[in-house]
Protein backbone atom coordinates (compact mmCIF):
# COMPACT_ATOMS: atom_id res chain seq x y z
CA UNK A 1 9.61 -1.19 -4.29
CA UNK A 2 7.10 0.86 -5.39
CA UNK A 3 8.63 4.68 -6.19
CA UNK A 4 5.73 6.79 -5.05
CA UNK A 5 6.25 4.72 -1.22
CA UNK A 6 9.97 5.10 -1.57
CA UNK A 7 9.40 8.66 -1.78
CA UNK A 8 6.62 8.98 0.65
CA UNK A 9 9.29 7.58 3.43
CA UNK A 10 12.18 9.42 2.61
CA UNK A 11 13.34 10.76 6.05
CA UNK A 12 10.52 9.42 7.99
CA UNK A 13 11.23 7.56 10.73
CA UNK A 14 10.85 4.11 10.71
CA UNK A 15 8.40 2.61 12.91
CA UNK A 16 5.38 -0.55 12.54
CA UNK A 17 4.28 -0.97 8.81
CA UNK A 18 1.71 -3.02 7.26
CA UNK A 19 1.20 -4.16 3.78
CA UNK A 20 -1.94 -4.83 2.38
CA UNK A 21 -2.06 -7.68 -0.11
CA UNK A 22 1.53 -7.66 0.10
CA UNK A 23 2.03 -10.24 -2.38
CA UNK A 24 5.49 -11.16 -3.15
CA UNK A 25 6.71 -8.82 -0.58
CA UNK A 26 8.80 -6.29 -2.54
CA UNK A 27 7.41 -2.96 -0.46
CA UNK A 28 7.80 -5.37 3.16
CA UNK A 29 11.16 -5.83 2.18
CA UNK A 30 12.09 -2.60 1.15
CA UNK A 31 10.72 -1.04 4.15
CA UNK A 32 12.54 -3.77 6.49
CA UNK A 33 15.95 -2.97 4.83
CA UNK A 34 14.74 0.70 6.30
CA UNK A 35 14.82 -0.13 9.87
CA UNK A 36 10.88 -0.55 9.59
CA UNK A 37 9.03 -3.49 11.85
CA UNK A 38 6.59 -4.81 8.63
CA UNK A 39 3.43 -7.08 8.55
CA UNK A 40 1.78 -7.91 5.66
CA UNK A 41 -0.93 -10.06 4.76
CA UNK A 42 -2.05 -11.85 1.01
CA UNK A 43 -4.75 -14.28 0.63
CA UNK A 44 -2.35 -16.10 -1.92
CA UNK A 45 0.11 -18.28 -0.15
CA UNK A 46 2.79 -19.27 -2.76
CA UNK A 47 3.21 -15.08 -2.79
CA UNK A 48 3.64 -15.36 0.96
CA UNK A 49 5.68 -18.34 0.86
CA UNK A 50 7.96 -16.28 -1.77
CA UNK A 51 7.98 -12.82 0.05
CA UNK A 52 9.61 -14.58 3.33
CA UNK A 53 12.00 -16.79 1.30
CA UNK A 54 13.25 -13.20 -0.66
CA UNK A 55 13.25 -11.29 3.01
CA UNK A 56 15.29 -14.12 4.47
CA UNK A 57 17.40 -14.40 1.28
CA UNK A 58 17.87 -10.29 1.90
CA UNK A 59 18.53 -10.79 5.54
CA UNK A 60 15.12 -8.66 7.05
CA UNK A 61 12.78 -10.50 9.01
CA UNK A 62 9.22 -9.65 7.81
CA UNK A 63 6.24 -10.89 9.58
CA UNK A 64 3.32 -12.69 6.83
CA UNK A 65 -0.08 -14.22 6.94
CA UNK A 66 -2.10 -15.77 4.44
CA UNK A 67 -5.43 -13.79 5.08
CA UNK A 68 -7.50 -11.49 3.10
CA UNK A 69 -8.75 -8.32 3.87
CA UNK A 70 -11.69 -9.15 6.06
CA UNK A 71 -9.87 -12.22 8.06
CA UNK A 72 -6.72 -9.66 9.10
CA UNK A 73 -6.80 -7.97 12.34
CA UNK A 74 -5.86 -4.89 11.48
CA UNK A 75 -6.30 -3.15 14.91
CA UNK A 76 -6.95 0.51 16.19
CA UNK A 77 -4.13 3.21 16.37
CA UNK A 78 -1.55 0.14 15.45
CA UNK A 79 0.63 1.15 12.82
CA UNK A 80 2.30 4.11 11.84
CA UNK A 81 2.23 3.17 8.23
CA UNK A 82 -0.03 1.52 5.85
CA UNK A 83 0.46 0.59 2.51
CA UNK A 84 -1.80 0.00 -0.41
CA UNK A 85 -0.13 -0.59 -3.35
CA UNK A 86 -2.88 -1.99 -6.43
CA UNK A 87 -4.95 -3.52 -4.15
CA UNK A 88 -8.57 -2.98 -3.11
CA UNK A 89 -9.36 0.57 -1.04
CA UNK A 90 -12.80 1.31 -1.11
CA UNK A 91 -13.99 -1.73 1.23
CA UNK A 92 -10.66 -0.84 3.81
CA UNK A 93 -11.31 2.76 4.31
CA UNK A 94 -12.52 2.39 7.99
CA UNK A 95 -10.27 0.11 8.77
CA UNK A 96 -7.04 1.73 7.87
CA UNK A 97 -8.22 4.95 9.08
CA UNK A 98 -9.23 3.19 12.65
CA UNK A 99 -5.85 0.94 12.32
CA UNK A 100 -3.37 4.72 11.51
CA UNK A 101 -1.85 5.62 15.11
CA UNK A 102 -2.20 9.26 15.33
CA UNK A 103 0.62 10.89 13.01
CA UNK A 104 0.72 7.63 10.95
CA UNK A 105 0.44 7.43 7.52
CA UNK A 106 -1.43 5.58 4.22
CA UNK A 107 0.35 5.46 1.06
CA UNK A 108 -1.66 4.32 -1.89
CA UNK A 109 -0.48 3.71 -5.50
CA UNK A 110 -3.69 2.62 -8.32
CA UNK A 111 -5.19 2.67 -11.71
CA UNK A 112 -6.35 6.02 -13.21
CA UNK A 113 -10.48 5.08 -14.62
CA UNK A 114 -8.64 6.82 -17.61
CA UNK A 115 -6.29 3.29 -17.44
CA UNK A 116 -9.12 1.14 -18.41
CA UNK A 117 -9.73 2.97 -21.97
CA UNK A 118 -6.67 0.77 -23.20
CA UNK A 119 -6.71 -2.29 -21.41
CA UNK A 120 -8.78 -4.34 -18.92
CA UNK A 121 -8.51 -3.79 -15.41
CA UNK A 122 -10.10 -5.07 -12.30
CA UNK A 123 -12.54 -2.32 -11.00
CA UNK A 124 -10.74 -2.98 -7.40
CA UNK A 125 -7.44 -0.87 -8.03
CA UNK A 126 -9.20 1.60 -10.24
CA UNK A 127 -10.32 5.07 -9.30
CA UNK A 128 -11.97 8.38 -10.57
CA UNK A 129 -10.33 11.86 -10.18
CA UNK A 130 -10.11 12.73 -7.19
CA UNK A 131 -11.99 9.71 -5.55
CA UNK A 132 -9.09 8.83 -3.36
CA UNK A 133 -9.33 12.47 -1.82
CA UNK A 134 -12.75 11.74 -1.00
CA UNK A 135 -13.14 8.42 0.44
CA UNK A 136 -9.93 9.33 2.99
CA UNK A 137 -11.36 12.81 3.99
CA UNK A 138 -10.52 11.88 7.54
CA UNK A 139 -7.34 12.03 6.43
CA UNK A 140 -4.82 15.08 6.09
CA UNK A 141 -3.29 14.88 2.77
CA UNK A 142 0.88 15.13 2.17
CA UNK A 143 0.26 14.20 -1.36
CA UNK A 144 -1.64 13.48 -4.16
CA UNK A 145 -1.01 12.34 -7.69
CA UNK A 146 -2.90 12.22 -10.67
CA UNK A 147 -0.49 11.49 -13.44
CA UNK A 148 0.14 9.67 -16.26
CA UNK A 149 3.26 7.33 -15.40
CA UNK A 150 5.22 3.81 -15.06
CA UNK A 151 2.67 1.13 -13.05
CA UNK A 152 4.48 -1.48 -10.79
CA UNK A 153 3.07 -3.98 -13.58
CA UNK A 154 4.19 -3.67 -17.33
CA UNK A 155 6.38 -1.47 -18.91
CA UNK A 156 3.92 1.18 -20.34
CA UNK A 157 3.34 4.43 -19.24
CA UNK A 158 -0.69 4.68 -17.45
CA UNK A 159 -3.02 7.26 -15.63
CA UNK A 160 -2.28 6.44 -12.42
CA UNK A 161 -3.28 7.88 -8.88
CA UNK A 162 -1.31 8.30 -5.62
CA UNK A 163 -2.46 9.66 -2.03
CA UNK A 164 0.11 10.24 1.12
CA UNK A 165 -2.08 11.20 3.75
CA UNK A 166 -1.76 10.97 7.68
CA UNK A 167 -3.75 10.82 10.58
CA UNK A 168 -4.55 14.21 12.49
């Protein structure tokens, strides 16, 4: 699972997640072998098809759908967590702030801009200092990262931004 989610939950309660472009499932599953009630949605199918083969394999039951962002129904004051691990924000910002129960909580992990000096990126999981602070302004921030560390992808260190923030 990702690191900066792993330590987002520590001591949380466990309660209804949902993964955004969950692909092969590796956050759902983490956060099932929590105690947590996960949904996640990918618009690529074999990913699905792989994420509930691995939760089953692991014993959690994870509910999946093959949907993209603007087929899911991601609902108002629904889930208590919401994760966005390199996937697309900017276009979901209503909707996971509408979707956050009261007290819940978005964890996002992404490309620094800084990332894309080395190597090419799609402009989707890539943001600008401090960007992530502003497009979630609803939001009360737990924590935010700008730091040069391990992606989820590849073995080399990046710039990399992270934002923990919950609903007032």
């Amino acid at each position: 699972p990702n690191a900066f989610l792993v330590q987002m939950v520590q001591g949380r309660p466990a309660g209804a997640a949902l993964d955004v472009g969950m692909g092969q499932g590796r956050n759902a599953i983490y956060l099932a072998q929590k105690g947590w009630t996960v949904t996640g949605f990918d618009p690529a199918g074999r990913a699905v098809a792989l994420a509930q083969e691995t939760a089953k394999k692991a014993g959690v039951t994870i509910t999946t759908l093959t949907q993209g962002d603007d087929e899911f129904e991601w609902g108002e004051n629904r889930w208590d967590l919401i994760v966005l691990s390199y996937v697309a924000v900017r276009p979901n910002v209503e909707r996971v702030v509408r979707a956050l129960k009261p007290g819940g909580m978005v964890v996002i992990e992404g490309f620094h801009r800084d990332a894309t000096k080395t190597r090419s990126i799609g402009g989707a999981v890539v943001f600008d200092s401090n960007e992530l602070l502003r497009l979630l302004a609803a939001l009360r921030v737990r924590a935010y990262e700008d730091v040069s560390a391990r992606a989820d992808f590849g073995s080399e260190v990046t710039p990399l931004v992270r934002l923990c923030a919950e609903k007032p």
